[in-house]
Protein backbone atom coordinates (compact mmCIF):
# COMPACT_ATOMS: atom_id res chain seq x y z
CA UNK A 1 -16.83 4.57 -16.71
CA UNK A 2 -13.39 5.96 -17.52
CA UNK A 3 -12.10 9.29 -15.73
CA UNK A 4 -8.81 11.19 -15.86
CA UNK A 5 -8.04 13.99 -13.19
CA UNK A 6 -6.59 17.37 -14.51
CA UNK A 7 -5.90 20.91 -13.84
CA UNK A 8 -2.73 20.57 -10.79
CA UNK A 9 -3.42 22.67 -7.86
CA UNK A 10 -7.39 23.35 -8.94
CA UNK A 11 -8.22 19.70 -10.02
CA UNK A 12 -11.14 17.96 -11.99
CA UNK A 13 -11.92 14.41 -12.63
CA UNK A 14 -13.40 14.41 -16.22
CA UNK A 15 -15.76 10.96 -16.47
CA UNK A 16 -16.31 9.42 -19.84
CA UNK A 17 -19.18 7.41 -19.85
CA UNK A 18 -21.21 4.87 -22.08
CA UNK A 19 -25.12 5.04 -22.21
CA UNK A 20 -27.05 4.54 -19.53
CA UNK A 21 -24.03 4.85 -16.96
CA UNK A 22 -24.82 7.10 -14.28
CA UNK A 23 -22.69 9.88 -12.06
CA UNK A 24 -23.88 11.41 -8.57
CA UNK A 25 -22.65 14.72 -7.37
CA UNK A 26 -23.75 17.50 -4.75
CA UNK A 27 -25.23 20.60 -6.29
CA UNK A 28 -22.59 23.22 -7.68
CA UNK A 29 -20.15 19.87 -8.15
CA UNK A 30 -20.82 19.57 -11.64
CA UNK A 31 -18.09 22.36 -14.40
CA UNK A 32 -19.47 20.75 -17.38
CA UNK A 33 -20.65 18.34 -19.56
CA UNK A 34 -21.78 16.84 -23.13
CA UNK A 35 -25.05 17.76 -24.67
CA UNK A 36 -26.79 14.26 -24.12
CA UNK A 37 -25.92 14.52 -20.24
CA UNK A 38 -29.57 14.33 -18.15
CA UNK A 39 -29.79 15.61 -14.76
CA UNK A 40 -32.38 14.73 -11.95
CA UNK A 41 -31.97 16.05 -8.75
CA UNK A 42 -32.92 13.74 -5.62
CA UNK A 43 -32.77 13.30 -1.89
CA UNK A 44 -30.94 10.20 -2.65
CA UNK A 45 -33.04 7.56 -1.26
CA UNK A 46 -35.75 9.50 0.71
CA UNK A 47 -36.23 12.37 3.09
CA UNK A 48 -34.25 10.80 5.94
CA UNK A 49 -31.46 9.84 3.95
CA UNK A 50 -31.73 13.53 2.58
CA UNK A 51 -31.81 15.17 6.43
CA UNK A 52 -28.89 12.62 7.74
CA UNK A 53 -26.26 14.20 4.94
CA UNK A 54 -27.27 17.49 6.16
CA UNK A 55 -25.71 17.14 9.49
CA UNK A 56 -22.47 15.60 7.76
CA UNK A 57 -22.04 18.71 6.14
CA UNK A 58 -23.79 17.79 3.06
CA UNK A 59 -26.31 19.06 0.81
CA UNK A 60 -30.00 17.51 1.36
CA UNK A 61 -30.16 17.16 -1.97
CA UNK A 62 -27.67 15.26 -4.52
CA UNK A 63 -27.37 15.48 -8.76
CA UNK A 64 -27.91 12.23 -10.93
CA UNK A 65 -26.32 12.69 -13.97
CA UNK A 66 -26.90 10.07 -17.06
CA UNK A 67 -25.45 10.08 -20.37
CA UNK A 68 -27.93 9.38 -22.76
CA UNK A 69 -25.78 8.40 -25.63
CA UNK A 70 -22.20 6.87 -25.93
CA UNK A 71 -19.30 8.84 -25.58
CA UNK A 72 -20.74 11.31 -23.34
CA UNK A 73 -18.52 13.59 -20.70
CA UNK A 74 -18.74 14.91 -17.15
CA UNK A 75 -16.21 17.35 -15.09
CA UNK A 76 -16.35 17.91 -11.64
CA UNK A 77 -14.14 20.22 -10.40
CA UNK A 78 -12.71 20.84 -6.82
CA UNK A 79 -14.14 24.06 -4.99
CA UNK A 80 -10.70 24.45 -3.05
CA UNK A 81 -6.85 23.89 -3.90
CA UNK A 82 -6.26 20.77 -3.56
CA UNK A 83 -6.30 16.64 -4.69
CA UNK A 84 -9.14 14.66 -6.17
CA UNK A 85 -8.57 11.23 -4.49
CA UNK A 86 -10.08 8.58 -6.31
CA UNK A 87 -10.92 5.74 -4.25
CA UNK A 88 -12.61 2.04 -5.38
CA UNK A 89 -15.09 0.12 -3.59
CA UNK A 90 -15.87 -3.19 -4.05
CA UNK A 91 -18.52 -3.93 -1.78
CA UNK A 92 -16.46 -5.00 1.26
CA UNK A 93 -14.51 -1.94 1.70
CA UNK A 94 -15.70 1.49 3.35
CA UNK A 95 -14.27 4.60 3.88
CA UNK A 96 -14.82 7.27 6.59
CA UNK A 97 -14.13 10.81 5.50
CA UNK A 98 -14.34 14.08 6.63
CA UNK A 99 -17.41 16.67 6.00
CA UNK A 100 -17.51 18.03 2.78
CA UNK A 101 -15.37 15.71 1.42
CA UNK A 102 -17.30 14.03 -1.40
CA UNK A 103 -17.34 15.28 -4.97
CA UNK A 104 -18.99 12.81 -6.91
CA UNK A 105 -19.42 8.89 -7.58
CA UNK A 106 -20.41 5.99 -9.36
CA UNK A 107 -24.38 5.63 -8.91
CA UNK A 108 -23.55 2.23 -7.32
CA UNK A 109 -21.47 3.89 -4.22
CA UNK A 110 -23.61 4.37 -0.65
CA UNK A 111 -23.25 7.74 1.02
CA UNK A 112 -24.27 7.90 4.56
CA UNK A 113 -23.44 9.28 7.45
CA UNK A 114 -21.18 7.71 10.29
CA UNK A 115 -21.46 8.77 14.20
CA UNK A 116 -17.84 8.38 16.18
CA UNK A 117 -18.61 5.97 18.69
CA UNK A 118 -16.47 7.75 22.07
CA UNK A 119 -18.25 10.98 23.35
CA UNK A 120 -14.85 12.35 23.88
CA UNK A 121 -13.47 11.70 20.40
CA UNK A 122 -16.53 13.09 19.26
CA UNK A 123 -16.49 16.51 21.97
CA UNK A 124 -12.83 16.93 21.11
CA UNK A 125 -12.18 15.09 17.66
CA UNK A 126 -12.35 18.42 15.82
CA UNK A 127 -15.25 17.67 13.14
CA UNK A 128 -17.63 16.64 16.18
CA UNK A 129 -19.48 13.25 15.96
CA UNK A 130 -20.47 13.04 12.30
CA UNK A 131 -18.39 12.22 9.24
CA UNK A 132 -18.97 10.59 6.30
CA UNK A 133 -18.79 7.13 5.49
CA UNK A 134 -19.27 5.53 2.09
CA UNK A 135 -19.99 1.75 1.15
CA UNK A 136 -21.32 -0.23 -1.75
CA UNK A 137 -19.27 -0.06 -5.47
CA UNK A 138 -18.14 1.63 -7.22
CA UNK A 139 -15.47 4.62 -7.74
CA UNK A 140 -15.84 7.59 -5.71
CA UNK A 141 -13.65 10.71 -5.69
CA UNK A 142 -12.92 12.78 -2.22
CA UNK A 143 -12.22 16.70 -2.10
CA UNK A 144 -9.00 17.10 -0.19
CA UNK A 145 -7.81 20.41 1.01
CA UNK A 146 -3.72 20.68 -0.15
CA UNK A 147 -1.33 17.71 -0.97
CA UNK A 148 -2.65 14.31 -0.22
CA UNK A 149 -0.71 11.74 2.11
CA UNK A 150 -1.24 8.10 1.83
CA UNK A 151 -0.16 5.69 4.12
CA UNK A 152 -0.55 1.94 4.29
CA UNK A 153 -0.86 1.13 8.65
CA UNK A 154 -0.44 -2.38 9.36
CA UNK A 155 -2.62 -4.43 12.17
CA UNK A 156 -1.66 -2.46 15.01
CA UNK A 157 0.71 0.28 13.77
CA UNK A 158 0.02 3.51 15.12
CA UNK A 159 0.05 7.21 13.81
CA UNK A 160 -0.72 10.26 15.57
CA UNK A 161 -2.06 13.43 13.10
CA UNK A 162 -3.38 16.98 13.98
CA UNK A 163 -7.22 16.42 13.82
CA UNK A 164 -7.39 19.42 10.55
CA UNK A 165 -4.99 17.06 8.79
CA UNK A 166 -6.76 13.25 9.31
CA UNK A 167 -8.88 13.38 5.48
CA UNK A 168 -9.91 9.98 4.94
CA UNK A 169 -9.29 6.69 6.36
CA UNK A 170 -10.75 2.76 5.86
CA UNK A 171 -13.31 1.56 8.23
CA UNK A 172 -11.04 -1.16 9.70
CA UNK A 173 -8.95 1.75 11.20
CA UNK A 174 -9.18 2.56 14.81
CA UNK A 175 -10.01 6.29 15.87
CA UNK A 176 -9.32 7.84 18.74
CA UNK A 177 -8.35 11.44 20.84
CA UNK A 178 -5.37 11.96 22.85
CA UNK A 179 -4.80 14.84 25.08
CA UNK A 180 -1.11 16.71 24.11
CA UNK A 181 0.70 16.33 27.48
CA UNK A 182 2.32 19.22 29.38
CA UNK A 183 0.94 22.20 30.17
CA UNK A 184 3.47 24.49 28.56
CA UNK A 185 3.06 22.36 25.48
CA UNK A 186 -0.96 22.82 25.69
CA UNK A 187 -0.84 25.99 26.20
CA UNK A 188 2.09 27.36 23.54
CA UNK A 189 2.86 24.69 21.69
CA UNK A 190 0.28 25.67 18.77
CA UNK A 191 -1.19 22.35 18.47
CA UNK A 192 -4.28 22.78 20.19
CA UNK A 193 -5.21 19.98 23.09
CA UNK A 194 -6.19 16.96 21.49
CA UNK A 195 -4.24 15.09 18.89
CA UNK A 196 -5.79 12.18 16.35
CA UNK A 197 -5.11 8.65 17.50
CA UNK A 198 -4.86 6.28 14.66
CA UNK A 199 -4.47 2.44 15.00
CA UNK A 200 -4.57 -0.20 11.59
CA UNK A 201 -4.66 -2.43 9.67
CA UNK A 202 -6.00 0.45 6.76
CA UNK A 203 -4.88 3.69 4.47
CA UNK A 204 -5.02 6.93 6.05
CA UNK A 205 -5.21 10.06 4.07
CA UNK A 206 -3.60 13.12 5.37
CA UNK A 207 -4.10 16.58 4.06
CA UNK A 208 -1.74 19.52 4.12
CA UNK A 209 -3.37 22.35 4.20
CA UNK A 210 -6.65 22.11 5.61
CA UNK A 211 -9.33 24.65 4.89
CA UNK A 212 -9.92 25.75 8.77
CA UNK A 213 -6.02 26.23 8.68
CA UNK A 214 -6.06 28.21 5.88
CA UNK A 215 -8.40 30.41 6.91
CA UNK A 216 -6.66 31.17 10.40
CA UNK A 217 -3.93 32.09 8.54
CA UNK A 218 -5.15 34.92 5.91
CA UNK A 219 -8.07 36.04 8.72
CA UNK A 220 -5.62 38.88 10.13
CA UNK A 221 -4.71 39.87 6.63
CA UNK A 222 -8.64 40.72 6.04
CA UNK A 223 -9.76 44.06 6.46
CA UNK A 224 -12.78 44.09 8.13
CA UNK A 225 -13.37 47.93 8.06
């Protein structure tokens, strides 16, 4: 599989594929495709599988789409502005995202869910207990609200990031909550309570304009009469 992201500020990732090679997306992910492009539609390994994407903020349900000939093409296009991050695993590496953030992969990639280990990460972490987490190989492209941030951390090397903002991260990196100290600053300082602990060795993925954000900020612009 071969793929090339377009279209700036409203991306797609356009996947050229030889026969037989397969593409997985969530319904409604898929702008278009070649003629001899088969779709099956699947819980993606059984009901349970099917039910535990659900509470990531998933559909139950997920798109298999196989060319059927060579030279076949698939786009899937971002539902927000944004990035398409493209991301390889090769069996060893794993990456914890936020909900919603998968587009579409490689048939060989693993999507599961992944439960935050602290009850008060998960209480006060901003996207509750359950992200997503995804394993296995194979190329799979994340949905990122804004501009995209990548940084390297090294074993120990700490970040701190407005919970909205943390995208994406590796497995190996350490998550946690910290409470913003002062009250003056808790209570005008426009940054909410809690703040995203981050600890390497791993890539973090920051986003700048995440959707919640965005929405704040147009909601007293909507007219509601």
């Amino acid at each position: 599989m071969k793929y090339k992201i377009e279209g700036g500020a409203f991306p797609v990732v356009i996947c050229d594929l030889d026969q037989g090679e397969r593409m997985v997306t969530e319904g409604g992910g898929m702008a278009f495709m070649s003629s001899q492009m088969k779709m099956e539609t699947s819980t993606g390994g059984g009901l349970m599988k099917g039910l535990a994407r659900t509470l990531s903020g998933e559909s139950m349900f997920l798109n298999y789409y196989t060319a059927e000939a060579p030279g076949q093409s698939i786009g899937f296009a971002s539902s927000f502005p944004g990035n398409i991050i493209p991301i390889k695993l090769n069996g060893t590496n794993t990456i914890i995202a936020q909900k919603t953030a998968f587009l579409a992969s490689e048939e060989g990639v693993e999507i599961s869910t992944h439960f935050r280990k602290s009850l008060a990460t998960g209480f006060f972490g901003g996207e509750g207990f359950i992200l997503q987490k995804f394993s296995g190989e194979g190329m799979v492209f994340l949905e990122i609200d804004g501009d995209t941030l990548e940084y390297n951390l090294e074993a120990g090397e700490k970040m701190i990031i407005d919970q909205g903002h943390l995208a994406a991260m590796d497995e190996s990196v350490e998550f946690d909550i910290q409470r913003v100290k002062g009250v003056k600053n808790m209570l005008f300082g426009g940054e909410g309570l809690f703040l995203a602990n981050v600890t390497g060795p791993g890539r973090v993925w920051v986003q700048t304009m995440p959707l919640s954000n965005f929405v704040n900020t147009i909601l007293p612009f909507v007219n509601t009469d």
